[in-house]
PDB file of N, CA and C in Angstrom:
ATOM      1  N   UNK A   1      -3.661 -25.383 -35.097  1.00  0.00           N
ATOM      2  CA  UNK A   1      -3.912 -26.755 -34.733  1.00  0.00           C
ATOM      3  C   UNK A   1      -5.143 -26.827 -33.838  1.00  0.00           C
ATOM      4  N   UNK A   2      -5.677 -27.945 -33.927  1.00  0.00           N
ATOM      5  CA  UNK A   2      -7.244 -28.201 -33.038  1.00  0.00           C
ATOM      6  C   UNK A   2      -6.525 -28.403 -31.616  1.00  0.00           C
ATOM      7  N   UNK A   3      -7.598 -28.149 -30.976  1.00  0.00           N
ATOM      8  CA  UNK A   3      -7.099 -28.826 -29.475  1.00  0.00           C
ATOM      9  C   UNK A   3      -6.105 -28.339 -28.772  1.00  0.00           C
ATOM     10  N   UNK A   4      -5.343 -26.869 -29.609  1.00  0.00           N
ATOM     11  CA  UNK A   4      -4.454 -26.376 -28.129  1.00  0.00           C
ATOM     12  C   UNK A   4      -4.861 -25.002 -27.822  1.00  0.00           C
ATOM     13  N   UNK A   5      -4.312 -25.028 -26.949  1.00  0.00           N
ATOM     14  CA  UNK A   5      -4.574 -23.436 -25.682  1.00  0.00           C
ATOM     15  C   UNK A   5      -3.421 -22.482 -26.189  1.00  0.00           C
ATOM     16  N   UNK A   6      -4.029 -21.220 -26.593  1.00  0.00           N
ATOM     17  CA  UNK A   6      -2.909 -20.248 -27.296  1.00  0.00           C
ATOM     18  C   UNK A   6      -2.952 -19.464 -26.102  1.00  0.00           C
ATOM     19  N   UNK A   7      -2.117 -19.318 -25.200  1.00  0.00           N
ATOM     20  CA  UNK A   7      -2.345 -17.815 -24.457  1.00  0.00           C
ATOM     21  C   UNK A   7      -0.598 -16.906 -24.176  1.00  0.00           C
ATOM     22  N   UNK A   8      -0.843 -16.006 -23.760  1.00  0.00           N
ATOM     23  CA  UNK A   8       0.445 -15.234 -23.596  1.00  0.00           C
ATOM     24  C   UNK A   8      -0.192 -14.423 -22.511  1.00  0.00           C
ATOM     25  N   UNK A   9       1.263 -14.588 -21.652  1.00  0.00           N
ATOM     26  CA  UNK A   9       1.192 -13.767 -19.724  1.00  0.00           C
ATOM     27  C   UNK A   9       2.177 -12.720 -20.002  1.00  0.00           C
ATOM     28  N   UNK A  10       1.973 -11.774 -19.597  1.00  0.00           N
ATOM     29  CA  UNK A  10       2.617 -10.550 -19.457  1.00  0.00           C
ATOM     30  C   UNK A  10       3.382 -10.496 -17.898  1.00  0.00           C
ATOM     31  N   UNK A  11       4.284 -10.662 -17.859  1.00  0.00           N
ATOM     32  CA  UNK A  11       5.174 -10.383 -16.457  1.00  0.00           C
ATOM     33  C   UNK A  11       5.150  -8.935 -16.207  1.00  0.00           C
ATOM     34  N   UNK A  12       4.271  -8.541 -15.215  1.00  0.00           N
ATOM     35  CA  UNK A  12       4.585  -7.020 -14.676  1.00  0.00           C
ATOM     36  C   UNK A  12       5.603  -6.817 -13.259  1.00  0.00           C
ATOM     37  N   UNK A  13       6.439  -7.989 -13.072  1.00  0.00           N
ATOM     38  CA  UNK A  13       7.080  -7.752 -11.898  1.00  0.00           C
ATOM     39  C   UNK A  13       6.917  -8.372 -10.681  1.00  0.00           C
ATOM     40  N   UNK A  14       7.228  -8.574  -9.523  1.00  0.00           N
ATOM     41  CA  UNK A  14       6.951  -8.882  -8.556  1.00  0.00           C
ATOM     42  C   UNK A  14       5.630  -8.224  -8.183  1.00  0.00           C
ATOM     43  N   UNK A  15       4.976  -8.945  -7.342  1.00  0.00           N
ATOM     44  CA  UNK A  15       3.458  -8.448  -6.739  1.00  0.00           C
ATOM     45  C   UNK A  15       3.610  -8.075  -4.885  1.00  0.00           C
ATOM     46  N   UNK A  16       4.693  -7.642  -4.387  1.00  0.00           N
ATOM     47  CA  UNK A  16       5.156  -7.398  -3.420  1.00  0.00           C
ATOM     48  C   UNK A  16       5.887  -6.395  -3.435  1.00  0.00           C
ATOM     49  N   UNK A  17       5.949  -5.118  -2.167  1.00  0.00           N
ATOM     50  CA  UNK A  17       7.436  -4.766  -2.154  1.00  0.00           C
ATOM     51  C   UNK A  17       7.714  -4.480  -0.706  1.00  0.00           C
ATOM     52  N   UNK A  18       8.310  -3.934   0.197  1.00  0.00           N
ATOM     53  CA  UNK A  18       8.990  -3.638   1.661  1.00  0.00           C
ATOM     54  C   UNK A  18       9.699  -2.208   1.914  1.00  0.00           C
ATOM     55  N   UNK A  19       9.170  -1.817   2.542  1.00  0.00           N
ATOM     56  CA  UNK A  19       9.444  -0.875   3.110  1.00  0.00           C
ATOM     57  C   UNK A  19       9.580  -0.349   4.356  1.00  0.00           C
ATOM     58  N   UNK A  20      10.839   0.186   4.739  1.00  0.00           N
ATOM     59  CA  UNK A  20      11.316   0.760   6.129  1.00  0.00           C
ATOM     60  C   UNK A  20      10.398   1.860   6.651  1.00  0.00           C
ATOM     61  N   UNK A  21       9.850   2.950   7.125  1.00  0.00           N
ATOM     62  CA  UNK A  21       9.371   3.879   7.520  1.00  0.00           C
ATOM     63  C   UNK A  21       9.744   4.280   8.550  1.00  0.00           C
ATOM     64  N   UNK A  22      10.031   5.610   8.791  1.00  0.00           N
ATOM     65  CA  UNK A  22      10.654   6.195  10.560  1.00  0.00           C
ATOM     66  C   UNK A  22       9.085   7.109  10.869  1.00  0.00           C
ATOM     67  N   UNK A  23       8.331   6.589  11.611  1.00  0.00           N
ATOM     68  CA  UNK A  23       7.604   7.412  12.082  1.00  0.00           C
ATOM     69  C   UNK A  23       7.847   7.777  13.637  1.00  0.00           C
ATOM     70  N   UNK A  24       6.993   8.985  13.985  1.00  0.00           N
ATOM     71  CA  UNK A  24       7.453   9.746  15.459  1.00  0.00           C
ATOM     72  C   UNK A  24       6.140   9.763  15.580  1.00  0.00           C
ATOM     73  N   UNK A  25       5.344   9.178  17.338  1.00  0.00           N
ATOM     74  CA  UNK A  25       4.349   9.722  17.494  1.00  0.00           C
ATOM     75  C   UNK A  25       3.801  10.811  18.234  1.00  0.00           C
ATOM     76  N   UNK A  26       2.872  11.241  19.022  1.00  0.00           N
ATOM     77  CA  UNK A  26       2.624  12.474  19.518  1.00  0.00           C
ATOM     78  C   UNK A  26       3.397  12.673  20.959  1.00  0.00           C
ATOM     79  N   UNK A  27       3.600  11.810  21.037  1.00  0.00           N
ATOM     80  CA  UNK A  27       4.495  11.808  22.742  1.00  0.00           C
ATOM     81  C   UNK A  27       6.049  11.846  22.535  1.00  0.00           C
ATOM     82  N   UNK A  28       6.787  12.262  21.090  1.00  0.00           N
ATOM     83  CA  UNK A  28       7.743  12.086  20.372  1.00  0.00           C
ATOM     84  C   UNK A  28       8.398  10.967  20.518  1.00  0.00           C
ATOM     85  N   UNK A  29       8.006   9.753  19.986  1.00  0.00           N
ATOM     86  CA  UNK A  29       8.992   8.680  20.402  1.00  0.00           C
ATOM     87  C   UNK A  29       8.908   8.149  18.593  1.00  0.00           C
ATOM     88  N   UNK A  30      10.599   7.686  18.837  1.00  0.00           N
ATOM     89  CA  UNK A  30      10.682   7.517  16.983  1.00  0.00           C
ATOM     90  C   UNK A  30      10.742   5.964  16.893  1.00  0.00           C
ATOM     91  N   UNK A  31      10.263   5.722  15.929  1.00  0.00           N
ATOM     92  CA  UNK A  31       9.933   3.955  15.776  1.00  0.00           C
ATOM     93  C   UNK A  31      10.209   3.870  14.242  1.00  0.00           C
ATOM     94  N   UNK A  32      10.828   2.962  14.000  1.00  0.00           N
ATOM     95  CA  UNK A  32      11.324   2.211  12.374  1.00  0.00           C
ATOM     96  C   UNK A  32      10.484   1.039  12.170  1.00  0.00           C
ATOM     97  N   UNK A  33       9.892   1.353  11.126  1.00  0.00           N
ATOM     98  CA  UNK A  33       8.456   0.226  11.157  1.00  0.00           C
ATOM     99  C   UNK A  33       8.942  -0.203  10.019  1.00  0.00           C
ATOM    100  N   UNK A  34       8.853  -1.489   9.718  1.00  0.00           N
ATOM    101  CA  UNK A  34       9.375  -2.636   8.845  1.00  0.00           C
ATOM    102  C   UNK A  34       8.055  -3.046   7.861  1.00  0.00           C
ATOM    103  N   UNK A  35       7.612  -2.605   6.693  1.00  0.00           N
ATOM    104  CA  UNK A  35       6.223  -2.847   6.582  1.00  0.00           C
ATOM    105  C   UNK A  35       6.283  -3.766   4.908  1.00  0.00           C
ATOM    106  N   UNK A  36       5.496  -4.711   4.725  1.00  0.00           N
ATOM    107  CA  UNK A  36       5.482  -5.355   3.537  1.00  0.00           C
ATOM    108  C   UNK A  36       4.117  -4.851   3.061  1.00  0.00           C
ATOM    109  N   UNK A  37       3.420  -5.314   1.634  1.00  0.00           N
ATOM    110  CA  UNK A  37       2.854  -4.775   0.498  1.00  0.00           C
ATOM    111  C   UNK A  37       2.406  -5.897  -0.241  1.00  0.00           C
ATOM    112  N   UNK A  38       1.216  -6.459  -0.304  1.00  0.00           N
ATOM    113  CA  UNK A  38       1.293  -7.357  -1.963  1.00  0.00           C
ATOM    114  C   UNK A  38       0.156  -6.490  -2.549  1.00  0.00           C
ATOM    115  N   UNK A  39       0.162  -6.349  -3.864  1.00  0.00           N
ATOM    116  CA  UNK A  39      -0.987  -5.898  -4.828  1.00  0.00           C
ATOM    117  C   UNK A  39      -0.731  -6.582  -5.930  1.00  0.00           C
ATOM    118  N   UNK A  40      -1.920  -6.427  -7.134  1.00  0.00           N
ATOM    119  CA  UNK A  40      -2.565  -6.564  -7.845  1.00  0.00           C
ATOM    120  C   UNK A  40      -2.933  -5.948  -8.723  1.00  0.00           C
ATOM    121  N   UNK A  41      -2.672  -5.802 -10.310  1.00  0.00           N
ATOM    122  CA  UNK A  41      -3.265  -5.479 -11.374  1.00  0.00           C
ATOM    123  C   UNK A  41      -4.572  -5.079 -11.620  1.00  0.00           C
ATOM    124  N   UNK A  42      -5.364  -4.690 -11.495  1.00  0.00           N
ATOM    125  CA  UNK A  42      -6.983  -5.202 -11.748  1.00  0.00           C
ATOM    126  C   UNK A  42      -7.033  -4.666 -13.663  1.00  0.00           C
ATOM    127  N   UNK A  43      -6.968  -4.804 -14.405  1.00  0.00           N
ATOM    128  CA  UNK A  43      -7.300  -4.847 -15.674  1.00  0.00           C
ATOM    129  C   UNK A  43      -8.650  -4.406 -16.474  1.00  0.00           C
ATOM    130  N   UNK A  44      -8.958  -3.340 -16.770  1.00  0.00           N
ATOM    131  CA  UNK A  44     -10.057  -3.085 -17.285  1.00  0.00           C
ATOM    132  C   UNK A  44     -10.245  -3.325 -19.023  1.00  0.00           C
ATOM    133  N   UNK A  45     -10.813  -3.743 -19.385  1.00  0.00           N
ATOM    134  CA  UNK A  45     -10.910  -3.914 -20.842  1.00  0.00           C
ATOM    135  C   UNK A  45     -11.163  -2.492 -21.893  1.00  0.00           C
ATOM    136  N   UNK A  46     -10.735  -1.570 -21.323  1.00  0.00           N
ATOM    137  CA  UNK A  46     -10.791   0.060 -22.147  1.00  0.00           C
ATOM    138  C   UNK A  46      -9.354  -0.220 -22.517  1.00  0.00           C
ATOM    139  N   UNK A  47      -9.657   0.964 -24.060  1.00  0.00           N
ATOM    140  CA  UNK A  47      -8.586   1.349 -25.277  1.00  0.00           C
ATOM    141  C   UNK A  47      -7.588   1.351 -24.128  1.00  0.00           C
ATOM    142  N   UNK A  48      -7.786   2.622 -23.959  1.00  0.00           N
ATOM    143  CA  UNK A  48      -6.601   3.726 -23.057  1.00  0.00           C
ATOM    144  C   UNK A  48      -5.772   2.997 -21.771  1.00  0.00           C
ATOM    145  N   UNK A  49      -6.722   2.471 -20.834  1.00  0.00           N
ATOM    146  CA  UNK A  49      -6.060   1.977 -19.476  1.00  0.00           C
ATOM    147  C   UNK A  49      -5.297   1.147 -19.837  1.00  0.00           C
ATOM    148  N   UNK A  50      -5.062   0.251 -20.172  1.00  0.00           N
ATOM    149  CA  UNK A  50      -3.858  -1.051 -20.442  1.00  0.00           C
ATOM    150  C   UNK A  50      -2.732  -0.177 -20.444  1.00  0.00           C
ATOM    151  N   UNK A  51      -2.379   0.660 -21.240  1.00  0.00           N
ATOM    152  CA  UNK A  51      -0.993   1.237 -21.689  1.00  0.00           C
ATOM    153  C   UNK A  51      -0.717   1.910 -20.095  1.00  0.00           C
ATOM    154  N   UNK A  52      -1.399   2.521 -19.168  1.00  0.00           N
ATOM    155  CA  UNK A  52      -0.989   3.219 -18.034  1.00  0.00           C
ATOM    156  C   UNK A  52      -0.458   2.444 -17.110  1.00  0.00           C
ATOM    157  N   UNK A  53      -0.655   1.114 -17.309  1.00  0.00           N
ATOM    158  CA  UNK A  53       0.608   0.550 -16.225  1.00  0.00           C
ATOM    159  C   UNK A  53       1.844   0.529 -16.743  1.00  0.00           C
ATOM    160  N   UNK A  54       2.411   1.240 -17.542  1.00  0.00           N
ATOM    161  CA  UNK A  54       4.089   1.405 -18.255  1.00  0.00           C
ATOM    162  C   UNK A  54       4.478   2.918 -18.163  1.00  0.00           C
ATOM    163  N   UNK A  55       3.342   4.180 -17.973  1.00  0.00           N
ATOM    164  CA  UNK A  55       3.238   4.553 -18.271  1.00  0.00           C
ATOM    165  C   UNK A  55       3.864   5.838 -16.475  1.00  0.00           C
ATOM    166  N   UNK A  56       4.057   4.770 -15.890  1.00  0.00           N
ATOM    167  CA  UNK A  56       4.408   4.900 -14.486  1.00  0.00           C
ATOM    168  C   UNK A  56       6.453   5.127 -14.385  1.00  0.00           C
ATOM    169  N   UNK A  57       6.853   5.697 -14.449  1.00  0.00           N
ATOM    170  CA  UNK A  57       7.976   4.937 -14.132  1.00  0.00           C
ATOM    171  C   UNK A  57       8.624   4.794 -13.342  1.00  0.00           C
ATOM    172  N   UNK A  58       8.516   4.944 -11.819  1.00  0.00           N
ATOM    173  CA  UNK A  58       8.787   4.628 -10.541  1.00  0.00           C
ATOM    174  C   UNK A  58       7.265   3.926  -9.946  1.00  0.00           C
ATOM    175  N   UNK A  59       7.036   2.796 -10.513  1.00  0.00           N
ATOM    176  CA  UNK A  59       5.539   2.586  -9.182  1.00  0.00           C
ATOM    177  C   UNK A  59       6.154   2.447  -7.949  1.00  0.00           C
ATOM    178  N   UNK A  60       6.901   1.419  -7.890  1.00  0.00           N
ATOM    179  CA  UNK A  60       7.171   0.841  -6.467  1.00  0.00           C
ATOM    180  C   UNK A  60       7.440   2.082  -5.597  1.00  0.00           C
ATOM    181  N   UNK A  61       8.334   3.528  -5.864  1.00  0.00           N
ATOM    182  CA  UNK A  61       8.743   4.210  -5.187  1.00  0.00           C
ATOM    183  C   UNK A  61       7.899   5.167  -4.645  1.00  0.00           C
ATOM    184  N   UNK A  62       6.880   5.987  -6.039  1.00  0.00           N
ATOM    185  CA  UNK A  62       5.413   6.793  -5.909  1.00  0.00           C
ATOM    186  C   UNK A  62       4.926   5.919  -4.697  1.00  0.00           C
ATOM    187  N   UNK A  63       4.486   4.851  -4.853  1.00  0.00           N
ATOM    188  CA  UNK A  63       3.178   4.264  -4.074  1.00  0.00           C
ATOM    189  C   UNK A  63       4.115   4.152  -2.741  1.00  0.00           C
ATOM    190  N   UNK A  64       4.959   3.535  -2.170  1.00  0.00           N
ATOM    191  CA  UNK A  64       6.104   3.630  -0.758  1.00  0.00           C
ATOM    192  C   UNK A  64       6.051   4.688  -0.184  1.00  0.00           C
ATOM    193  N   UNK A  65       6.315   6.116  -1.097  1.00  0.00           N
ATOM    194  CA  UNK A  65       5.895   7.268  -0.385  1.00  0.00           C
ATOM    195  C   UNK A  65       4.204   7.520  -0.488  1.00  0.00           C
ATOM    196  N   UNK A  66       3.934   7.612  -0.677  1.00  0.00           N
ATOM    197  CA  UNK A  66       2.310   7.533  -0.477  1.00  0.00           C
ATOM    198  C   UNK A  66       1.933   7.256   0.684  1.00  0.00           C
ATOM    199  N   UNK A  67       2.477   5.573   1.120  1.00  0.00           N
ATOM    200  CA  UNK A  67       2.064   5.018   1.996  1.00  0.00           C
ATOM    201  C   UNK A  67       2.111   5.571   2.995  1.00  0.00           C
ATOM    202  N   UNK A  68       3.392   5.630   3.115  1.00  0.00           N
ATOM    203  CA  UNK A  68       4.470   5.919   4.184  1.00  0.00           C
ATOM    204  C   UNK A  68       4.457   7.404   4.620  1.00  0.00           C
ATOM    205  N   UNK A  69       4.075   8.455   4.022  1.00  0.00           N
ATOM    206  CA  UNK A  69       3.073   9.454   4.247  1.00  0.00           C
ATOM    207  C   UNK A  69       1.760   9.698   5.015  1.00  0.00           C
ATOM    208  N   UNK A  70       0.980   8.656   4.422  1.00  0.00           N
ATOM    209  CA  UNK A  70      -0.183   8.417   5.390  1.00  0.00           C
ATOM    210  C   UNK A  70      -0.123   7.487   6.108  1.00  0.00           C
ATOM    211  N   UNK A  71       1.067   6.771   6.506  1.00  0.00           N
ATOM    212  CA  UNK A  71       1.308   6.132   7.711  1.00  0.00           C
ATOM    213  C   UNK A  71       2.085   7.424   8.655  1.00  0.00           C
ATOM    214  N   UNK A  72       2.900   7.840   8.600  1.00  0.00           N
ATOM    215  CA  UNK A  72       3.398   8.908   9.104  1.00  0.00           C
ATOM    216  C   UNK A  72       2.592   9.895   9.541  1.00  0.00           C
ATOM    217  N   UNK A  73       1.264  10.175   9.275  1.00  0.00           N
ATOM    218  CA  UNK A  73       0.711  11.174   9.608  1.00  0.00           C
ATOM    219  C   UNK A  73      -0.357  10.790  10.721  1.00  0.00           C
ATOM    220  N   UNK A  74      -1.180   9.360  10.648  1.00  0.00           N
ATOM    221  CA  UNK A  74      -1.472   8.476  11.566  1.00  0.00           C
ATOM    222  C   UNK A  74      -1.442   8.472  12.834  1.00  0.00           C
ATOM    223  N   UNK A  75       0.214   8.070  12.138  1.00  0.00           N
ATOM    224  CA  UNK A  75       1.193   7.659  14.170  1.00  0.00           C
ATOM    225  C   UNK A  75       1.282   8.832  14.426  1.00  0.00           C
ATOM    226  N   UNK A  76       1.310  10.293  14.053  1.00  0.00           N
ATOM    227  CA  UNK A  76       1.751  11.571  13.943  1.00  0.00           C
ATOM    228  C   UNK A  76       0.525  11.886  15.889  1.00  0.00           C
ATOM    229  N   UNK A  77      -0.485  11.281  15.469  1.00  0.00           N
ATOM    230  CA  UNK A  77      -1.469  11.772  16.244  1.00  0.00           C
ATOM    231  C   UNK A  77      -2.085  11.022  17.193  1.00  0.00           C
ATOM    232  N   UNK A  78      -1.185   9.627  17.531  1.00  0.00           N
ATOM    233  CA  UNK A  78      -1.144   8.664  18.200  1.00  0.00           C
ATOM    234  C   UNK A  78      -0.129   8.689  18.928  1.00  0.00           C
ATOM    235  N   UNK A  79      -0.200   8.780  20.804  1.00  0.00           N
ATOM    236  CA  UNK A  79       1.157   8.446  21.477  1.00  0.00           C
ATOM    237  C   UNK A  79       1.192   7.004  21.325  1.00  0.00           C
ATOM    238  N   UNK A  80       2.375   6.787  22.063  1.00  0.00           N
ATOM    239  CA  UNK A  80       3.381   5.307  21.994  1.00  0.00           C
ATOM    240  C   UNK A  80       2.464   4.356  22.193  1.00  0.00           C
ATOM    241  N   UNK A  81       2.050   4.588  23.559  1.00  0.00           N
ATOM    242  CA  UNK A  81       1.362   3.350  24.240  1.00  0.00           C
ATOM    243  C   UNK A  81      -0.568   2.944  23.736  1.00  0.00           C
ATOM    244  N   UNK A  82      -0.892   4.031  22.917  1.00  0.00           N
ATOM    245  CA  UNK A  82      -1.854   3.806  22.123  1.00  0.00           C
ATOM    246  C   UNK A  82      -1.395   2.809  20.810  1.00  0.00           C
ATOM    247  N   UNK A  83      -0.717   2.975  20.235  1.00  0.00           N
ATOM    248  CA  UNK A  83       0.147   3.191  19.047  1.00  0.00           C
ATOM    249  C   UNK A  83       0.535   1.593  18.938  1.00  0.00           C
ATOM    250  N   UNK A  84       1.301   1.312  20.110  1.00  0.00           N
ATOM    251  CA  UNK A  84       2.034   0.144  20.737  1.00  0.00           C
ATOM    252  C   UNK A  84       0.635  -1.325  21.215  1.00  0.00           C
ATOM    253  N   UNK A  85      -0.735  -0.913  21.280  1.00  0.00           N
ATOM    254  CA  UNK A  85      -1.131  -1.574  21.742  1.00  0.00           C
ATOM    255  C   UNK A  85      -1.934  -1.902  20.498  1.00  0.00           C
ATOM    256  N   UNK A  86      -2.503  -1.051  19.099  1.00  0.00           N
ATOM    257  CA  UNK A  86      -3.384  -1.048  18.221  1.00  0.00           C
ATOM    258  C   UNK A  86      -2.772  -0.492  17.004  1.00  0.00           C
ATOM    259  N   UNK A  87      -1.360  -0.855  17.192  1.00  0.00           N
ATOM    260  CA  UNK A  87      -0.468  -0.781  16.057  1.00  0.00           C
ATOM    261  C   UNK A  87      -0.938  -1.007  14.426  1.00  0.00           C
ATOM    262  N   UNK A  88      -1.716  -2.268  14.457  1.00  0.00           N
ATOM    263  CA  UNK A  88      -1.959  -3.273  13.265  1.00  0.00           C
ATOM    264  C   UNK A  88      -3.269  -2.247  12.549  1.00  0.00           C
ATOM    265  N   UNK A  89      -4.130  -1.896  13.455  1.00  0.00           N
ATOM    266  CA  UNK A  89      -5.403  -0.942  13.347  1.00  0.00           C
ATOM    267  C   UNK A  89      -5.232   0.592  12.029  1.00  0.00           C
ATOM    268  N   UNK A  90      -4.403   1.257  13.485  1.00  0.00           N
ATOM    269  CA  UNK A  90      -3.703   2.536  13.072  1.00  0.00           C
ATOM    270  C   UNK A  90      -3.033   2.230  11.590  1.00  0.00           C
ATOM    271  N   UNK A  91      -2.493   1.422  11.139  1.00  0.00           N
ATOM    272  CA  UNK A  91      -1.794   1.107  10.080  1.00  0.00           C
ATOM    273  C   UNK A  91      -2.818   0.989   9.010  1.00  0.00           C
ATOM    274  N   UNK A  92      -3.884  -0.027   9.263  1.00  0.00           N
ATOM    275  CA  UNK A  92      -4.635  -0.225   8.192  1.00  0.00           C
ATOM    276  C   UNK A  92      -5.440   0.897   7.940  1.00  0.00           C
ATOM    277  N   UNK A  93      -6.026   1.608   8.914  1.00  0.00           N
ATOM    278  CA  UNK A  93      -6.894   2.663   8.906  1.00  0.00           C
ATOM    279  C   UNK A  93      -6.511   3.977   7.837  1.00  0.00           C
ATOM    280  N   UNK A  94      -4.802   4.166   7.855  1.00  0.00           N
ATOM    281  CA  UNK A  94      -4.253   4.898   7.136  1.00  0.00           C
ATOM    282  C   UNK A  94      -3.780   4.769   6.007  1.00  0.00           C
ATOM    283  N   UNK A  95      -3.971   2.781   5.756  1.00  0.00           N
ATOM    284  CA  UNK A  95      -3.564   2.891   4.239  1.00  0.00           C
ATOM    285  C   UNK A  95      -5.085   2.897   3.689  1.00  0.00           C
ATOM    286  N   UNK A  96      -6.056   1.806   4.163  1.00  0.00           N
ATOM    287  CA  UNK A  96      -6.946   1.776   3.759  1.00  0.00           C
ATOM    288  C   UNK A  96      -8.349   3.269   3.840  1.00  0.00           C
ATOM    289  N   UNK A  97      -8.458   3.513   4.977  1.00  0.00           N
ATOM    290  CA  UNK A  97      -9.203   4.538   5.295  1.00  0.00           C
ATOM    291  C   UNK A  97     -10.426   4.088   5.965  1.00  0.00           C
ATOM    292  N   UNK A  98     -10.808   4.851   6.386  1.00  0.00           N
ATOM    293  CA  UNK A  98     -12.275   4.413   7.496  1.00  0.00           C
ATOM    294  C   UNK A  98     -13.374   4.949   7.059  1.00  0.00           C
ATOM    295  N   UNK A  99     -14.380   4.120   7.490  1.00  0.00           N
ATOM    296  CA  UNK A  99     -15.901   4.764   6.805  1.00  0.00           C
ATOM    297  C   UNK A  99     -16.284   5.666   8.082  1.00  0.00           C
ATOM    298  N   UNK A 100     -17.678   6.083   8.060  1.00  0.00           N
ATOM    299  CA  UNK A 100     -18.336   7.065   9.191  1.00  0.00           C
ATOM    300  C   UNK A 100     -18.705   6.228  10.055  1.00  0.00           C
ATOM    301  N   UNK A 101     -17.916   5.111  10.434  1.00  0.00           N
ATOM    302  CA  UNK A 101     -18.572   4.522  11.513  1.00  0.00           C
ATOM    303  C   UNK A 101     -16.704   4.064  12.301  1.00  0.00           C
ATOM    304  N   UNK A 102     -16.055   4.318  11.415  1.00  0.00           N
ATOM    305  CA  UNK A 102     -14.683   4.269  12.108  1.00  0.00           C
ATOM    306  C   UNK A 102     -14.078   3.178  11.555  1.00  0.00           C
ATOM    307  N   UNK A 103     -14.974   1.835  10.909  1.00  0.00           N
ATOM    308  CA  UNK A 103     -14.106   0.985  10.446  1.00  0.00           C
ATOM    309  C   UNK A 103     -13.268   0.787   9.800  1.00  0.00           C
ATOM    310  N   UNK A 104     -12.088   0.284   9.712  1.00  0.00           N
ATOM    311  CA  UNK A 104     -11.439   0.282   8.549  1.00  0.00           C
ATOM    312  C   UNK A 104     -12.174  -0.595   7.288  1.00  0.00           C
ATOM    313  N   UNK A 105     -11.754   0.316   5.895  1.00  0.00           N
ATOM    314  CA  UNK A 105     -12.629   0.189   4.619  1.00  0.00           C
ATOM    315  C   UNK A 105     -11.657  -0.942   4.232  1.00  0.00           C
ATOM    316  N   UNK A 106     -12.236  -2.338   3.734  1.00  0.00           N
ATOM    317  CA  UNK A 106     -12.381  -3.420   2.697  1.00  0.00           C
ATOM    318  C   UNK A 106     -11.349  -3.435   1.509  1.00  0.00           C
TER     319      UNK A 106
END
């Protein structure tokens, strides 16, 4: 027919997930960090890549430990009251990573 919009959405799931983490920092003090997550698909138009997002079959759990790994290792080298004051920093620095100038990366 003229004049309509054919499209089809693929549901990959929620774009969020949450996670608990027990990290300890260098002054041994143990903290339960409550941490949320949103991401994103990014889609490349190659043969091959499309099929590798199925191709996963734990994402949510792989990527949680990931995180939560290099959040853990972070606070690992941070006491409390560092930790406690630049909390939000330390966090991003370890998911995201820092360039040679210390910032956290984009």
């Amino acid at each position: 027919r003229q004049d309509v919009i054919k499209s089809i959405c693929v549901l990959l799931g929620p774009d969020f997930m949450t996670d608990i983490v027990t990290v300890e920092t260098s002054d041994h003090a143990r903290l339960q960090l409550k941490l949320s997550y949103n991401w994103r698909f990014k889609v490349e138009n190659n043969e091959g890549s499309n099929t590798k997002f199925f191709q996963v079959p734990d994402f949510v759990g792989d990527a949680c430990k990931s995180i939560a790994s290099r959040i853990r290792g972070a606070v690992a080298s941070t006491s409390f009251d560092d930790f406690h004051r630049q909390s939000a920093e330390c966090i991003r620095g370890a998911v995201f990573g820092t360039d040679a100038q210390g910032n956290v990366k984009p």
